[in-house]
Protein backbone atom coordinates (compact mmCIF):
# COMPACT_ATOMS: atom_id res chain seq x y z
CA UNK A 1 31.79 -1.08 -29.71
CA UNK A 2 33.83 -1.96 -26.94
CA UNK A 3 35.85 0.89 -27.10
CA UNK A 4 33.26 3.61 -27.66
CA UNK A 5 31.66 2.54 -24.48
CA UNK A 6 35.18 2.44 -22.74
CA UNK A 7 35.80 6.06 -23.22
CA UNK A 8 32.76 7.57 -21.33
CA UNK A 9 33.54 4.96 -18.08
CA UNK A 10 36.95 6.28 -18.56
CA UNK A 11 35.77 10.04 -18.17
CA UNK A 12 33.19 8.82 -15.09
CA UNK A 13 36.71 7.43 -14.17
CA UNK A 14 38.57 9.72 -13.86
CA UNK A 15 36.01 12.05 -12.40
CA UNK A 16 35.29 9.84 -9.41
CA UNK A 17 38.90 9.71 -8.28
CA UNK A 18 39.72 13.42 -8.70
CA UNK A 19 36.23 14.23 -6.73
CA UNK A 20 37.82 11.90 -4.12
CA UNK A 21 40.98 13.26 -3.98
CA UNK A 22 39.88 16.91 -3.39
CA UNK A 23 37.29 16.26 -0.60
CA UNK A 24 40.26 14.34 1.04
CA UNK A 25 42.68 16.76 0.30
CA UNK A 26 40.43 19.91 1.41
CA UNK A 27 39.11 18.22 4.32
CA UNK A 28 40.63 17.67 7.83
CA UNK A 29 39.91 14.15 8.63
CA UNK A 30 42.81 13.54 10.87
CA UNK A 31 39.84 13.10 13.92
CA UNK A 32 37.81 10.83 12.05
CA UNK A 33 40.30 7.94 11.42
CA UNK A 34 39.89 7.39 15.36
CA UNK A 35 36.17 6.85 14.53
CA UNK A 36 37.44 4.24 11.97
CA UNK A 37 39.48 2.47 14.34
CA UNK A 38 36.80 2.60 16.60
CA UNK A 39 34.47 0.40 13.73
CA UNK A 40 36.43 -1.78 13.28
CA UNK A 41 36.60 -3.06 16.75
CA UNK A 42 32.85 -3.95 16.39
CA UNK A 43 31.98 -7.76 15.48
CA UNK A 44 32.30 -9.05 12.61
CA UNK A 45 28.99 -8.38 10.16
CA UNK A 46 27.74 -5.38 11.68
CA UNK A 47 27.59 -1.83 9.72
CA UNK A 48 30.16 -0.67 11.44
CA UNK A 49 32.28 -3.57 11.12
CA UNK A 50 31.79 -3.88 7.64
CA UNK A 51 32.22 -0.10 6.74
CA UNK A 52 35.34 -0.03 8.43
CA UNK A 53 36.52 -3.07 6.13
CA UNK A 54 35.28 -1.88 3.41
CA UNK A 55 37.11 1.86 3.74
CA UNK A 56 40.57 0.10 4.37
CA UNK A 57 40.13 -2.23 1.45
CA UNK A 58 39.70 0.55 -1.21
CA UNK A 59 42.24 2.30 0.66
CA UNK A 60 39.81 5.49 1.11
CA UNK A 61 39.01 7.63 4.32
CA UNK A 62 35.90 8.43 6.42
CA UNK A 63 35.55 12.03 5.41
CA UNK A 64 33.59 14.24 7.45
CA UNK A 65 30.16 14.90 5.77
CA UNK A 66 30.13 12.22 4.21
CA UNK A 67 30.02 9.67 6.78
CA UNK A 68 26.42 8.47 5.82
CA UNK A 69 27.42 7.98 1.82
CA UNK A 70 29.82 5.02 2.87
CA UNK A 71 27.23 3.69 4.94
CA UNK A 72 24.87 3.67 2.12
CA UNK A 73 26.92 2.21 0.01
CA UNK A 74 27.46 -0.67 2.18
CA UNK A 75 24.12 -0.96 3.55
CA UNK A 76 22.88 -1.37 -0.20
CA UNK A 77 26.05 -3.43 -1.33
CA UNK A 78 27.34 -1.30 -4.08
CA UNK A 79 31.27 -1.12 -4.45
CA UNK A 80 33.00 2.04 -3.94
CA UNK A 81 33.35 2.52 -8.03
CA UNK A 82 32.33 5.10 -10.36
CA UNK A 83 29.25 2.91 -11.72
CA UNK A 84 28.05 2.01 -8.40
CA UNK A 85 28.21 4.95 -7.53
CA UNK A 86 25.85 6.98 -10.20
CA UNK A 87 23.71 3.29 -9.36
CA UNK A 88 23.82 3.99 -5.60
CA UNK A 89 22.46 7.50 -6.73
CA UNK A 90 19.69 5.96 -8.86
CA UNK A 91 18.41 4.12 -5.79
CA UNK A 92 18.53 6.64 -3.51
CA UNK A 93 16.30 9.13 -5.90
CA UNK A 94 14.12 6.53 -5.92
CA UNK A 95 14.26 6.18 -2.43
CA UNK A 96 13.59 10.18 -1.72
CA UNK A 97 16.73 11.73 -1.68
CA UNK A 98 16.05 14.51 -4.31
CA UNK A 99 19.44 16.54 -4.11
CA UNK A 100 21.48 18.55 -6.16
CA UNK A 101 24.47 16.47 -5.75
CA UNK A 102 21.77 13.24 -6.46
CA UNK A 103 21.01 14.50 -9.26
CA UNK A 104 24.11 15.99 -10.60
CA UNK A 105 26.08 12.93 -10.04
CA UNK A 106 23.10 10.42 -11.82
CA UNK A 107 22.66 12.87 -14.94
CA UNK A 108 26.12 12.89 -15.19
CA UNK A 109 25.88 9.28 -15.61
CA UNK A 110 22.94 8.79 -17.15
CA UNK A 111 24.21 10.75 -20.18
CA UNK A 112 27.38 8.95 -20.61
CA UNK A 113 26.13 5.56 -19.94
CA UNK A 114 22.95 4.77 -22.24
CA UNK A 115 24.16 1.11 -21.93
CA UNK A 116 23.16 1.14 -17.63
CA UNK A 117 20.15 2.95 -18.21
CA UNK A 118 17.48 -0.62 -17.71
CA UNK A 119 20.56 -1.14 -14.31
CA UNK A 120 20.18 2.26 -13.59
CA UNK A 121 15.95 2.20 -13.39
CA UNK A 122 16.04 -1.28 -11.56
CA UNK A 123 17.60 0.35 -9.08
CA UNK A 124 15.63 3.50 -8.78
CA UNK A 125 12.66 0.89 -8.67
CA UNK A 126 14.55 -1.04 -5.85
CA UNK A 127 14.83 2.51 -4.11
CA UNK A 128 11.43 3.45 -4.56
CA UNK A 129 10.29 0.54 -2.63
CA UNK A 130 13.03 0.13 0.22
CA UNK A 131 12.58 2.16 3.40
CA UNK A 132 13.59 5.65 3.51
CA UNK A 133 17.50 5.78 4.45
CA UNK A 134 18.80 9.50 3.48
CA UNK A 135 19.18 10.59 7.34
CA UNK A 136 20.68 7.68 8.64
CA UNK A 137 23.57 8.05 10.35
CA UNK A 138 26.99 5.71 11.31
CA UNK A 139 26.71 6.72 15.05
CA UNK A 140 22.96 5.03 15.08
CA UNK A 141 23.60 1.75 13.18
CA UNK A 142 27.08 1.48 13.61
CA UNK A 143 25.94 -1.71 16.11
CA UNK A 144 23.03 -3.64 14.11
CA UNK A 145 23.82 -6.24 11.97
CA UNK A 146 24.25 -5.70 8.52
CA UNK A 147 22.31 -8.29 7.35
CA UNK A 148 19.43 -7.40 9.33
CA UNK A 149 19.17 -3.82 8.34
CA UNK A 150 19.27 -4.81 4.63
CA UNK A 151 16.32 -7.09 4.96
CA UNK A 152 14.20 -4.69 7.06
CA UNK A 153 15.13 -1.70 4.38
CA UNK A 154 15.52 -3.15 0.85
CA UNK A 155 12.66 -4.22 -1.36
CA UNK A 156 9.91 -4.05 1.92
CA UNK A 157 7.46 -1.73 0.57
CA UNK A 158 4.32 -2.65 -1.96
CA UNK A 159 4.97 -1.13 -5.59
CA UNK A 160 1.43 -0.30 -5.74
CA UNK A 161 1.07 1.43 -2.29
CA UNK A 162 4.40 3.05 -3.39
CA UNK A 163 2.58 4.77 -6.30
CA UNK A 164 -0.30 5.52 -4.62
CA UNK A 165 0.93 7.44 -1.79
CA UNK A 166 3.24 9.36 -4.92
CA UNK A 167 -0.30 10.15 -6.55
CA UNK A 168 -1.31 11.66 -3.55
CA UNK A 169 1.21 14.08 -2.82
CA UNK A 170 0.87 15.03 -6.55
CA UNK A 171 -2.56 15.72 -6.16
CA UNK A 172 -2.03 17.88 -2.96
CA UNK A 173 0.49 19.60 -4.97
CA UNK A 174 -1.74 20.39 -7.69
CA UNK A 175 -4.29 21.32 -5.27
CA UNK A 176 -2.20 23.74 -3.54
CA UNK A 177 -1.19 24.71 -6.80
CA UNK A 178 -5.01 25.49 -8.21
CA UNK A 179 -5.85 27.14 -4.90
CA UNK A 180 -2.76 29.96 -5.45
CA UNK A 181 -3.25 30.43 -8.99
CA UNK A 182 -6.91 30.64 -8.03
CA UNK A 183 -6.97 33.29 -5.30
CA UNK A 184 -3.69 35.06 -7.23
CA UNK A 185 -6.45 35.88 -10.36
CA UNK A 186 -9.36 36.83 -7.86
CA UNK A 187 -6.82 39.40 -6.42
CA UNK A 188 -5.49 40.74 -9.07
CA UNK A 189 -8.94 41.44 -10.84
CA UNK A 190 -10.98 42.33 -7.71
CA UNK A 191 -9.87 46.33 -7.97
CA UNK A 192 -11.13 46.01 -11.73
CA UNK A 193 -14.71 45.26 -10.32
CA UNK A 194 -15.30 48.64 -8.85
CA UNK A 195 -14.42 50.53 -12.07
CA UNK A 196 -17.07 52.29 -13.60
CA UNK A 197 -15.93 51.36 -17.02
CA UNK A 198 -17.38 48.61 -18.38
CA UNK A 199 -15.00 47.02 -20.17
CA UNK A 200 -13.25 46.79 -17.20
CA UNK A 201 -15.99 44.78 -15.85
CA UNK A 202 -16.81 42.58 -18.21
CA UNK A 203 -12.83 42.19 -18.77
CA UNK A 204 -12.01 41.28 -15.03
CA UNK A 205 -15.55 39.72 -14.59
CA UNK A 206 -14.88 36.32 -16.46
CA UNK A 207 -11.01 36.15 -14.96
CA UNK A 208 -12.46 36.60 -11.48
CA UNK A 209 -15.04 33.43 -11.96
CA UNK A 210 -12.18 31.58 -13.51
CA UNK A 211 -10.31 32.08 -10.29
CA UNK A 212 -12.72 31.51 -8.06
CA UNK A 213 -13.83 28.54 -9.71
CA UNK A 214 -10.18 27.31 -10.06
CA UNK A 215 -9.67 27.88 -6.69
CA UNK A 216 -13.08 26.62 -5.57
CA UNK A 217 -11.59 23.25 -7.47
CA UNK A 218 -8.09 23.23 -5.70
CA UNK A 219 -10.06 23.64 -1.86
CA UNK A 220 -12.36 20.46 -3.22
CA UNK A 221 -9.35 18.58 -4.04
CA UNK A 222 -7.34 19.15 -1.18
CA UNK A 223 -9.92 18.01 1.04
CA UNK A 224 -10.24 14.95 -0.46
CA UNK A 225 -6.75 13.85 -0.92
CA UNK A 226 -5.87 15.20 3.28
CA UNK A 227 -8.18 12.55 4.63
CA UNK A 228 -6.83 11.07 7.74
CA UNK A 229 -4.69 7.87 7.19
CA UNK A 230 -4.45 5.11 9.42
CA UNK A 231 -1.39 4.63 12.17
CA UNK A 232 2.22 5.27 11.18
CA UNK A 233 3.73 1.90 10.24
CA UNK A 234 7.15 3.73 9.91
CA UNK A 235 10.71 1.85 10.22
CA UNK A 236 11.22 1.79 13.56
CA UNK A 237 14.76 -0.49 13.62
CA UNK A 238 15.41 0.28 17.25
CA UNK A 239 12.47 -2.23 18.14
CA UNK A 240 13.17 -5.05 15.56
CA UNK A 241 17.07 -5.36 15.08
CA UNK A 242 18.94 -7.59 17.38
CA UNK A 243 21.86 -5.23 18.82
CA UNK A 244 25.06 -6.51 18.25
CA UNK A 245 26.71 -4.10 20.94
């Protein structure tokens, strides 16, 4: 069993490295290895700090674009591996980041690891209720404490509120969704009306209340679901963090 598992982890594998070894090869990151020194001048246990340690210990190199990927991945403590990775991908779908490389890279191992799949959901749960991280950047936490940021981010939000605020946004979706539809049918019979056939009428009548209705429906909906929330509560970490600078 043992080895039939081995053989997909070796494919992830070997993947990983060769996706490493083009973006370094293809990119000119010469500049940003000052940047690197620059981190690791910072104390000891902030981001900064600890992303600079944690580049030079797997021997890899801050590549531009992808500056916020190795902060994630030492923000939310997963090695710089092939299975943290597609984990660290898990989590961050979870956590918002719905992205074609997101995606690619967790199918990927989704499909060739059946054996992760309960690891793999635990942490899109654990993304799902963290605070949203997908536009953070080096230059703006470089300074906090690492620590700090991971209790402020990971695991803060209510599962239930979590849901909730998903089931809105579904129903404004679907609202939007009727409303289109809706007014698309009205249109597209409402010439039929004026014909003086009348199978044209009766045919483009009962389409015409079906879109009206439909639409009627989606308008209903969306009002209901758009009623004003409360005061943003958002992550504010400039307020809260204790600056290590």
């Amino acid at each position: 069993m043992k080895k039939i598992l081995s053989l997909p982890q070796l494919i992830i594998t070997l993947s990983f490295h060769l996706s490493v070894w083009i973006i370094e090869r293809f990119s000119n990151i010469k500049k940003y290895q000052n940047k690197v020194d620059k981190l690791n001048e910072l104390e000891k246990g902030t981001l900064g700090k600890d992303i600079a340690e944690c580049l030079l210990k797997n021997k890899l190199k801050l590549v531009p674009g992808y500056e916020s990927h190795d902060l994630k991945h030492v923000l939310l403590d997963y090695k710089m591996n092939p299975v943290d990775e597609i984990r660290m991908q898990a989590f961050m779908i979870g956590n918002g980041n719905i992205s074609i490389p997101s995606l690619s890279i967790f199918l990927y191992g989704f499909l060739l690891l059946p054996n992760k799949w309960r690891t793999f959901y635990k942490d899109f749960k654990n993304g799902l209720t963290s605070q949203p991280i997908k536009h953070w950047q080096i230059d703006q936490y470089s300074s906090y404490y690492t620590t700090d940021l991971r209790k402020r981010v990971i695991g803060t939000k209510d599962v239930q509120h979590v849901m909730q605020t998903k089931m809105k946004k579904l129903g404004l979706i679907t609202s939007c969704l009727s409303m289109v539809l809706g007014a698309f049918g009205m249109l597209y019979c409402l010439h039929f009306l004026f014909s003086p056939v009348l199978e044209d009428l009766v045919g483009a009548g009962f389409p015409f209340v079906g879109g009206a209705i439909l639409f009627a429906a989606g308008l209903i909906s969306f009002s209901i679901n758009n009623k004003k929330t409360g005061p943003n509560n958002g992550f504010m970490p400039a307020e809260v963090y204790s600056n290590a600078a």
